[in-house]
Every structure is written in C-alpha cells, then in structure tokens.
N, C-alpha and C. Protein backbone atom coordinates (compact mmCIF):
# COMPACT_ATOMS: atom_id res chain seq x y z
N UNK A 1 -35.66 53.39 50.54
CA UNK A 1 -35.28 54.35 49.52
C UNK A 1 -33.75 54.39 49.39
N UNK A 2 -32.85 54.29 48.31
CA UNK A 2 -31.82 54.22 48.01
C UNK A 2 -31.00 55.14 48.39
N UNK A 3 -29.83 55.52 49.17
CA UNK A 3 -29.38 56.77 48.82
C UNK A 3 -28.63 56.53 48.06
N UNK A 4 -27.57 57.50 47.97
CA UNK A 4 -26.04 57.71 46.82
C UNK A 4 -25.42 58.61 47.44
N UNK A 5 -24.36 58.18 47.06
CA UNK A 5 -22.74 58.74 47.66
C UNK A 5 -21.64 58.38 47.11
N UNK A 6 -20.28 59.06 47.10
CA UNK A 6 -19.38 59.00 46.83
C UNK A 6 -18.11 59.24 47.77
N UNK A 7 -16.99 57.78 47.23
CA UNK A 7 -16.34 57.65 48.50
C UNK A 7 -14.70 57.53 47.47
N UNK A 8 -14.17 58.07 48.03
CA UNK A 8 -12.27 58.22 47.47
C UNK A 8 -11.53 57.14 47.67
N UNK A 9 -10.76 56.99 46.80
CA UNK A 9 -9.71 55.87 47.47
C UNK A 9 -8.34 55.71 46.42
N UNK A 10 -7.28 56.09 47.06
CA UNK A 10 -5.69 56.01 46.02
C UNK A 10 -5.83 54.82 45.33
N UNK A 11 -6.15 54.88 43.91
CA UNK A 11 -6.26 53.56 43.06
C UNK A 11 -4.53 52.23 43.60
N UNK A 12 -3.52 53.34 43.47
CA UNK A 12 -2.24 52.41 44.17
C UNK A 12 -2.39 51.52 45.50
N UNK A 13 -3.82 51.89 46.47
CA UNK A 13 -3.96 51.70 47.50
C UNK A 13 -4.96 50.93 47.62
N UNK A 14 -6.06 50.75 46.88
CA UNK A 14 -7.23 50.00 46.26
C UNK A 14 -8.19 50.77 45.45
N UNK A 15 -7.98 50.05 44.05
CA UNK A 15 -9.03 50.69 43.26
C UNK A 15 -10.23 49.73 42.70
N UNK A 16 -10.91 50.40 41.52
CA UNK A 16 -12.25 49.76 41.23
C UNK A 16 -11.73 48.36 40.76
N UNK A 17 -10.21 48.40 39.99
CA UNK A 17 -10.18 47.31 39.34
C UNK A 17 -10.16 46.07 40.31
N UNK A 18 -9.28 46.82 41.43
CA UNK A 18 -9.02 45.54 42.97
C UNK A 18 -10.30 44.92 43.50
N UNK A 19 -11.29 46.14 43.44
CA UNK A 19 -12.61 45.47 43.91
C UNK A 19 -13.37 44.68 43.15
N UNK A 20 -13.08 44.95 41.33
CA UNK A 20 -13.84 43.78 40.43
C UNK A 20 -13.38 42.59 40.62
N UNK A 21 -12.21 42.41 40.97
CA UNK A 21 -11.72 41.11 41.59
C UNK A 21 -12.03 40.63 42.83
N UNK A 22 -11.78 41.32 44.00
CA UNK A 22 -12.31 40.46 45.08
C UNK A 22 -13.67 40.77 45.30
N UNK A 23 -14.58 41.46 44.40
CA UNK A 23 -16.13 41.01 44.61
C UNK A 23 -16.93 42.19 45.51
N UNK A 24 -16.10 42.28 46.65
CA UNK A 24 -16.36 43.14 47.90
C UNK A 24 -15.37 43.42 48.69
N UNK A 25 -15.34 44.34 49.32
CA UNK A 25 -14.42 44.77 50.90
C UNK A 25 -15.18 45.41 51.50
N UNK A 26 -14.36 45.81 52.51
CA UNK A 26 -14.30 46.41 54.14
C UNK A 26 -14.34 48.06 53.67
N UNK A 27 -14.67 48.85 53.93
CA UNK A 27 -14.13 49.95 53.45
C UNK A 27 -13.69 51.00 54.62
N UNK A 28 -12.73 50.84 55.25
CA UNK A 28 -12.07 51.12 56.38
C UNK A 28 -11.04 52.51 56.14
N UNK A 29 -10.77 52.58 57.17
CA UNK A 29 -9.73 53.81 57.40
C UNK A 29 -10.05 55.43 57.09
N UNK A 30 -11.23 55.52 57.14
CA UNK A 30 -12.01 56.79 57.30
C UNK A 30 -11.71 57.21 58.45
N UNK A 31 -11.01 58.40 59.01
CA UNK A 31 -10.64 59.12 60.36
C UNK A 31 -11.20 60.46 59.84
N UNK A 32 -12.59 60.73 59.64
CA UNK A 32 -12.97 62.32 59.67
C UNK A 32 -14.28 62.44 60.20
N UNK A 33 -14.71 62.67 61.05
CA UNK A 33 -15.77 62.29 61.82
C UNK A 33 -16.93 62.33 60.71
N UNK A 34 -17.32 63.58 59.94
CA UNK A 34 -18.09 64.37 59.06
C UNK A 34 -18.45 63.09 57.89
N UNK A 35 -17.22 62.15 57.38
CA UNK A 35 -16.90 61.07 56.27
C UNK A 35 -17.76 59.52 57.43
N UNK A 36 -17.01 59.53 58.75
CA UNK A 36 -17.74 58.66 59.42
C UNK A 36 -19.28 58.51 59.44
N UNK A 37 -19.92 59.60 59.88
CA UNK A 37 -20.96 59.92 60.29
C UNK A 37 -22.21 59.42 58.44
N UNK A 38 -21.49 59.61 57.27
CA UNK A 38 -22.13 59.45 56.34
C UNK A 38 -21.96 57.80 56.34
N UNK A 39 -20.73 56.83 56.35
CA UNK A 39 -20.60 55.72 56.84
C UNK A 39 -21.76 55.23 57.30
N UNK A 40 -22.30 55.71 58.59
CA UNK A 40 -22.87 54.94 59.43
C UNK A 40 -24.48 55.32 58.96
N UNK A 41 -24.60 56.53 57.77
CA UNK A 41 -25.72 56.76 57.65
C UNK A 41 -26.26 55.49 56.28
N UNK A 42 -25.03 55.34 55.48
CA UNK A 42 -24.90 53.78 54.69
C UNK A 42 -26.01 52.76 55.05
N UNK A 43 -26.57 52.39 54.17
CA UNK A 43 -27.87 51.19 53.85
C UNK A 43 -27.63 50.06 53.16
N UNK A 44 -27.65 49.18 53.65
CA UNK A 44 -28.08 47.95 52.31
C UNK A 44 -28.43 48.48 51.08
N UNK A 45 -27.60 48.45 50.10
CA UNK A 45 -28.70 48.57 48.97
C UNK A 45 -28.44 50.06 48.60
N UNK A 46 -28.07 50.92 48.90
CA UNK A 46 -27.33 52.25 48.57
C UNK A 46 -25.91 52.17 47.64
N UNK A 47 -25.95 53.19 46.64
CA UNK A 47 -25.09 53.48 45.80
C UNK A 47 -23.85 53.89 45.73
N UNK A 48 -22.78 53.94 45.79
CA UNK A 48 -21.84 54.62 45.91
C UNK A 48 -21.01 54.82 44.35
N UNK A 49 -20.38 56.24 44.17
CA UNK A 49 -19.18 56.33 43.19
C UNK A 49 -18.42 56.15 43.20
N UNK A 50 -17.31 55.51 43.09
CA UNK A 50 -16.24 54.99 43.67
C UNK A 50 -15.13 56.20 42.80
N UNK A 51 -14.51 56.84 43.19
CA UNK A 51 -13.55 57.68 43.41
C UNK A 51 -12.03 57.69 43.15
N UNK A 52 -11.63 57.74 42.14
CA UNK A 52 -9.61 57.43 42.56
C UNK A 52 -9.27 58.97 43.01
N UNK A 53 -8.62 59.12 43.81
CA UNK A 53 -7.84 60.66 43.94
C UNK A 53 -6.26 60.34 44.09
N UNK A 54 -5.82 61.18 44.24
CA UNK A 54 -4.38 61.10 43.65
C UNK A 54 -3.67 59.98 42.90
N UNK A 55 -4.35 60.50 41.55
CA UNK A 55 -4.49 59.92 40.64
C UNK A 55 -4.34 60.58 39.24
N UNK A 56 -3.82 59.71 38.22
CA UNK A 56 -3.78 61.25 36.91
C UNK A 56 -4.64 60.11 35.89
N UNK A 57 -5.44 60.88 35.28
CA UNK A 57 -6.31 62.00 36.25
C UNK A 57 -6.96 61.32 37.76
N UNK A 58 -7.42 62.13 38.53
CA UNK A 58 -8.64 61.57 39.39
C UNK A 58 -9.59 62.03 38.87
N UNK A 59 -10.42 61.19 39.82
CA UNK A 59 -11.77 61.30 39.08
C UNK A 59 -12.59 59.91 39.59
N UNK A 60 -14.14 59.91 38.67
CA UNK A 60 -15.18 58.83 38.97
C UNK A 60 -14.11 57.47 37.88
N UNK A 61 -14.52 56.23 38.79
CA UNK A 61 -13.85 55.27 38.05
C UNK A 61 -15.04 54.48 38.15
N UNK A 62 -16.15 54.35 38.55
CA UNK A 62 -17.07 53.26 38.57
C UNK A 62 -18.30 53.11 39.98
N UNK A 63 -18.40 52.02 39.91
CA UNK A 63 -19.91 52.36 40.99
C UNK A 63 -19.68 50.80 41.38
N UNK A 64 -20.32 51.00 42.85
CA UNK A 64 -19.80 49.92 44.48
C UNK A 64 -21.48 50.16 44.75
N UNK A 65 -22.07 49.23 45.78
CA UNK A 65 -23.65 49.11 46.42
C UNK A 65 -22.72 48.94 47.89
N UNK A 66 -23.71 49.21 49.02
CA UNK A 66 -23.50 48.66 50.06
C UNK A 66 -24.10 47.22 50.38
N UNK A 67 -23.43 46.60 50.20
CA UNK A 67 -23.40 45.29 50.76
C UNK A 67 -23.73 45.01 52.57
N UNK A 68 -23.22 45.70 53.45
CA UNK A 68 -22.96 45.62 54.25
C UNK A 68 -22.73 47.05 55.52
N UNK A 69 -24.19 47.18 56.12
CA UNK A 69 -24.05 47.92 56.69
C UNK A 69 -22.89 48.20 58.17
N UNK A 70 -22.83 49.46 58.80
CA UNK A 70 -22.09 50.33 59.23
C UNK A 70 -21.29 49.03 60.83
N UNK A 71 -20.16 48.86 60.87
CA UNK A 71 -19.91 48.51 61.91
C UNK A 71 -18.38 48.66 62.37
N UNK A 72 -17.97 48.66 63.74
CA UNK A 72 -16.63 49.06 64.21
C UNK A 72 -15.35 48.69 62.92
N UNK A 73 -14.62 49.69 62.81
CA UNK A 73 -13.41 49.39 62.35
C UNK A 73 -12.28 49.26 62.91
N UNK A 74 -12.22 47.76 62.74
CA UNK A 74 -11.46 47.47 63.68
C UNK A 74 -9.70 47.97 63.81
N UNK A 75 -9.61 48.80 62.60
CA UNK A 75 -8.29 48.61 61.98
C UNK A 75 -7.76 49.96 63.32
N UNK A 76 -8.88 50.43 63.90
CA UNK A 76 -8.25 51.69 64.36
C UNK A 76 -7.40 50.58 66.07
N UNK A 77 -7.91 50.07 66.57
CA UNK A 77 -7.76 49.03 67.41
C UNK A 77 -6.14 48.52 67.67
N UNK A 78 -5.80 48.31 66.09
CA UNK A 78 -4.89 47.77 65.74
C UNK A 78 -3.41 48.45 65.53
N UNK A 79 -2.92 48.37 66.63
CA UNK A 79 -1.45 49.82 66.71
C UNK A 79 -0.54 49.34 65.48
N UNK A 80 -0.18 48.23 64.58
CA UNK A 80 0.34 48.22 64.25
C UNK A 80 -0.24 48.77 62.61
N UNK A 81 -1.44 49.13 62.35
CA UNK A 81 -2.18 49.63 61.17
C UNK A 81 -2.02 50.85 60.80
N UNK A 82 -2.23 51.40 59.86
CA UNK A 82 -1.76 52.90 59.81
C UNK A 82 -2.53 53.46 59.82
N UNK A 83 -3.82 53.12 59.80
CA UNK A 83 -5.13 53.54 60.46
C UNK A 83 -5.46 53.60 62.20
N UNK A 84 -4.77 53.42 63.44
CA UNK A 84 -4.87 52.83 64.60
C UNK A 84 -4.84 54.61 64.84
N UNK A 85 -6.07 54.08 66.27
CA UNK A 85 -6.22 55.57 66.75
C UNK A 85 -6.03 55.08 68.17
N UNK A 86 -4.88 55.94 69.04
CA UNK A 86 -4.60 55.48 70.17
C UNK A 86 -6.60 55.55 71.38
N UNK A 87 -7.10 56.55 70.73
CA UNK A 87 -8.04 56.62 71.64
C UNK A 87 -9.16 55.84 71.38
N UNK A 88 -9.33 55.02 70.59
CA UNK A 88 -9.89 54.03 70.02
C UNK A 88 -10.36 52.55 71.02
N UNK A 89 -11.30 52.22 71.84
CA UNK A 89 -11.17 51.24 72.58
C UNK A 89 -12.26 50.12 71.92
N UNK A 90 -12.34 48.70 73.09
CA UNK A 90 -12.81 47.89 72.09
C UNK A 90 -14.77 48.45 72.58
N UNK A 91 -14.58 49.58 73.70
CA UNK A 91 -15.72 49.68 73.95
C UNK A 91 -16.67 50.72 73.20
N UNK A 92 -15.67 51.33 73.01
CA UNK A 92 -15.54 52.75 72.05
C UNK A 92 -14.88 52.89 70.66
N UNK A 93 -15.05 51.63 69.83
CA UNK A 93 -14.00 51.55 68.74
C UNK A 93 -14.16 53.14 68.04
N UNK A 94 -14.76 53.97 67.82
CA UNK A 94 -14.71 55.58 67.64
C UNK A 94 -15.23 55.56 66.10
N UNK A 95 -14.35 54.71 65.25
CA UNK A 95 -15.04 54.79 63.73
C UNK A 95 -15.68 53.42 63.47
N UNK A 96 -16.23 53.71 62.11
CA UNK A 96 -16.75 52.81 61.33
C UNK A 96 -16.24 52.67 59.77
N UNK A 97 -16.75 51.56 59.64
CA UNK A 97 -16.75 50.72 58.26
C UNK A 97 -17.67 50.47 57.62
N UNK A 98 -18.14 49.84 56.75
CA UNK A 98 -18.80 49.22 55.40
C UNK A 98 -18.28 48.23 54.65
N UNK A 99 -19.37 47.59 54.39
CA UNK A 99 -18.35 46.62 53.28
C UNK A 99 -19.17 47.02 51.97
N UNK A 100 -18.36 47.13 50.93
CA UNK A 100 -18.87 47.26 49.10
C UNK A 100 -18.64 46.39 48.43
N UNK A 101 -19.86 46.11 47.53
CA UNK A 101 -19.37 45.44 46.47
C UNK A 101 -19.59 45.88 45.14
N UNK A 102 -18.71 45.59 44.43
CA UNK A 102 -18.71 46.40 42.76
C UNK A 102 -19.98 46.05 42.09
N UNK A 103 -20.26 46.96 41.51
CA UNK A 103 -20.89 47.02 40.49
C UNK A 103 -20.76 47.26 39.17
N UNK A 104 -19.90 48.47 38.90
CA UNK A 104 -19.57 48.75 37.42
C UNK A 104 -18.04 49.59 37.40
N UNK A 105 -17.53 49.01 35.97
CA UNK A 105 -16.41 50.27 36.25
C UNK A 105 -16.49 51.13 34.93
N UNK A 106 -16.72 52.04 35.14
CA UNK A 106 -17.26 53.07 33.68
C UNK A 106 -16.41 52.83 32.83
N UNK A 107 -16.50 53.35 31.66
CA UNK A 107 -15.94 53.24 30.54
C UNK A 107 -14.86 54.09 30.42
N UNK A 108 -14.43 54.97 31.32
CA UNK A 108 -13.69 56.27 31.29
C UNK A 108 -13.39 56.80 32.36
N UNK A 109 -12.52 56.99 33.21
CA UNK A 109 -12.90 57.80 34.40
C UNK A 109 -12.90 59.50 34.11
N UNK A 110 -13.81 59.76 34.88
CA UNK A 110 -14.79 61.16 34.60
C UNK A 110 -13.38 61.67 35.63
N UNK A 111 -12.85 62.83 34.79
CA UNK A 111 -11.87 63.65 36.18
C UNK A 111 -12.54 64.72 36.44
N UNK A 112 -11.59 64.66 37.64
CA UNK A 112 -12.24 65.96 38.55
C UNK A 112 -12.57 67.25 37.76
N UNK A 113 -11.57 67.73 37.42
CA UNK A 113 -11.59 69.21 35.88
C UNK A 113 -12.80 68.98 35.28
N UNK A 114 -13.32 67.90 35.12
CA UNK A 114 -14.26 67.88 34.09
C UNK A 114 -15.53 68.13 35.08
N UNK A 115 -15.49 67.35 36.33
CA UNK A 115 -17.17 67.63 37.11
C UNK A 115 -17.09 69.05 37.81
N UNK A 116 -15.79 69.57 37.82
CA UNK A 116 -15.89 70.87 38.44
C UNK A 116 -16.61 71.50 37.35
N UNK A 117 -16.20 71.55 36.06
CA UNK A 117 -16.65 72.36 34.75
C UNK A 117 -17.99 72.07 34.48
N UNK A 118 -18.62 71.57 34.77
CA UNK A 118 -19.91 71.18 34.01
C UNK A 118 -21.34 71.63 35.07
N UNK A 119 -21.96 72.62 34.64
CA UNK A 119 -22.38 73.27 35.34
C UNK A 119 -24.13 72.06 36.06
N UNK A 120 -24.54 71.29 35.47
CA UNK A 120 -24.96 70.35 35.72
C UNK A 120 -24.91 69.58 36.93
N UNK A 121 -23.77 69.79 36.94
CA UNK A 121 -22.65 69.40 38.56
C UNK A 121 -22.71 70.26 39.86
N UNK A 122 -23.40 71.22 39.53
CA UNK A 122 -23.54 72.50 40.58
C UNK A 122 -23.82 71.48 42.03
N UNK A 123 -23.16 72.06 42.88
CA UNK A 123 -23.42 71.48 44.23
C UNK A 123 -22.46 70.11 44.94
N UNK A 124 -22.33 69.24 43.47
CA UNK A 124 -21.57 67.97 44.17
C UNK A 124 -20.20 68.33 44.96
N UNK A 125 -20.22 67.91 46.01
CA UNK A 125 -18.86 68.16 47.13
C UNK A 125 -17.81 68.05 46.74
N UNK A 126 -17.48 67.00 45.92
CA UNK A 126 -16.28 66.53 45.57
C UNK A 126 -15.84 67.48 44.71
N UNK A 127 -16.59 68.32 43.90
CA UNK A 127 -15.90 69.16 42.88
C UNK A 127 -15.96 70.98 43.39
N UNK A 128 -16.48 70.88 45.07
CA UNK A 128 -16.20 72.29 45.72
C UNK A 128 -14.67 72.48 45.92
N UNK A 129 -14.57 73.39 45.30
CA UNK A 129 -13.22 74.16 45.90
C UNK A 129 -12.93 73.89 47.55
N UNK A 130 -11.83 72.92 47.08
CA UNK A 130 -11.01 72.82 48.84
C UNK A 130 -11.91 71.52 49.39
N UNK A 131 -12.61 70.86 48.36
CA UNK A 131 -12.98 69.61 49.28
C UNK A 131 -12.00 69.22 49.51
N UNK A 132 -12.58 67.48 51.13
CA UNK A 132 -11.49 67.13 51.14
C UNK A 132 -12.06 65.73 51.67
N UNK A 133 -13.17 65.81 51.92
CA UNK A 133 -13.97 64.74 52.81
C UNK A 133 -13.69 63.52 51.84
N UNK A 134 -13.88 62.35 52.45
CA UNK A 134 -13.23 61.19 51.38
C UNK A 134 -14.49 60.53 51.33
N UNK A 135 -15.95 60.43 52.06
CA UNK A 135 -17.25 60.10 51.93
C UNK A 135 -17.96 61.13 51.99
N UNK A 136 -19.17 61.04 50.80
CA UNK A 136 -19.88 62.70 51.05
C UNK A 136 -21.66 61.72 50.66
N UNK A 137 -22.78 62.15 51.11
CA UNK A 137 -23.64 62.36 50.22
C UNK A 137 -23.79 62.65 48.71
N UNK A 138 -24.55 61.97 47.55
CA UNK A 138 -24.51 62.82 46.03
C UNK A 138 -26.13 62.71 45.83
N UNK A 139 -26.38 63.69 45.12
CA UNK A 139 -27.81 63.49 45.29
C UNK A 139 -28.39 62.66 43.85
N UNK A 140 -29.60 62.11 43.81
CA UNK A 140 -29.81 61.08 42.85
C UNK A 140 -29.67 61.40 41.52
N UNK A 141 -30.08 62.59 41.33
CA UNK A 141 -29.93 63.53 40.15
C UNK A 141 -28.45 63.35 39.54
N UNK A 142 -27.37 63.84 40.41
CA UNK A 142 -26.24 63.80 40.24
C UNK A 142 -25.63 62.39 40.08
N UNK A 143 -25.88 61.63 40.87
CA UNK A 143 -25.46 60.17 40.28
C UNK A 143 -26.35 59.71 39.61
N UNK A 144 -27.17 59.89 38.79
CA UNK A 144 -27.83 59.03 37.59
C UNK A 144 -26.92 60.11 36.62
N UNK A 145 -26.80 61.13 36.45
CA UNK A 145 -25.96 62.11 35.48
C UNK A 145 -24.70 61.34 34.99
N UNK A 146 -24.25 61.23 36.52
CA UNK A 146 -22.66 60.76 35.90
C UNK A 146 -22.91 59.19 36.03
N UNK A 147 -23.55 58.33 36.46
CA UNK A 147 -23.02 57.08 35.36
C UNK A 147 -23.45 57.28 34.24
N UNK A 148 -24.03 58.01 33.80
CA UNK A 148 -24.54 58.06 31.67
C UNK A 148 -23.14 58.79 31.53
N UNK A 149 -22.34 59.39 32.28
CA UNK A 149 -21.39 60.36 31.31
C UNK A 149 -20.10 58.95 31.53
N UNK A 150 -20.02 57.76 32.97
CA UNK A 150 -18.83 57.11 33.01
C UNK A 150 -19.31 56.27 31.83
N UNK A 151 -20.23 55.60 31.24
CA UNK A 151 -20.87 54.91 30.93
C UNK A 151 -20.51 55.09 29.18
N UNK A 152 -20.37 56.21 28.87
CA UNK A 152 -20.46 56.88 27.51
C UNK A 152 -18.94 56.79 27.02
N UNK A 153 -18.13 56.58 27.68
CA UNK A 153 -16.65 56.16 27.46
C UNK A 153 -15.95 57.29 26.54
C-alpha cells in the first residue's frame, strides 16, 4: 500500500528542477529524530511532495517516489559535512536517508498562504502554525488534492 509524504528542501540548496536532472538522489541531512523516524518508515514505491521552503514563495513544487529505501547517512560520519554529528558512529550512524526520484514538477508551485487557507487542507502539517519538521506523513486524500491543484497551473 502506498504511503505519501512530504519532505522540504531550500530550492538554492536542491530543488525539483536539480532532481529533474539528475533523475534521483540521496535525500540526506535530516537531524530531527520525529523527520528521521518517517524516513525510515519510507517504502519503495511511496509518494512524496517535494517542498521548497525558504523560498518566495514556498510552497509544493512537484512530486519525487521512493526509489530507495531507508539506510545510514553517511554524511553525519563525515566531520567535514555540515550535516556531521559528532555522536554519530559507523556502528551507530544515528540517522537515515532515502534516495528519490522525480516524478513531476507541477505547473505552479502551490505556496504555503495558499494550503494554510484552504480549508480542504485541514490537518496537513506543513501548513500548522509553527511547523517545522522537514519530513511529515500527508494523507492520500491530501496528496491526490494537491497534485490536481500543482497540476492546474
């Protein structure tokens, strides 16, 4: 059974367009246990929204599958990364990764103002007051909604 989710990422830092080009990545540097823990709950074959935040606007920019289920990230390992967690070992690497690959990039990116406003939207995390989590659960309802609204340009 498919899930869906939605995961953030500074378009300056990698966005949907970076990933229509290289096909797939790693999707690394998650340090929030709560964002990890959905990571590792990640399937083959599961959906994701792909996310720009600090961004004008932010907002939905398109849709990623999991390619590649949950395994050490190595980047925390790595002291010279800006992801490296001193408590991080190779026995205990502490987080995880994913790899994605694109699927679509909407016609529009849906901003945040707009999924907070739309009462349709009731519940999605990303548009609670004071989120902050950068991977959340979305429920199917909610992502079949908004690719018809990225989709509609």
């Amino acid at each position: 059974m498919t899930q869906y989710w939605l995961a953030k990422s500074e378009p300056d830092v990698y966005s949907i367009d970076q990933l229509q080009k290289d096909g797939s990545t790693g999707w690394e540097g998650v340090r929030n246990y709560q964002a990890r823990n959905s990571l590792r709950a990640m399937k083959k074959g599961d959906l994701l929204l792909f996310y720009h935040s600090n961004a004008e606007p932010s907002g939905l920019a398109g849709v990623a599958r999991i390619k590649k289920e949950a395994f050490p990230d190595l980047s925390a390992l790595d002291p010279k990364s800006e992801y490296h967690d001193p408590k991080a070992t190779a026995e205990d690497p502490r987080w995880s990764s994913v790899e994605v690959e694109f699927v679509e990039t909407f016609a529009r990116v849906i901003p945040l103002t707009e999924l907070k406003a739309d009462p349709a939207l009731a519940g999605l995390e990303v548009a609670r007051k004071g989120s902050r989590l950068s991977v959340t659960p979305v429920s199917e309802a909610h992502f079949h909604y908004l690719v018809k609204l990225g989709r509609k340009g």
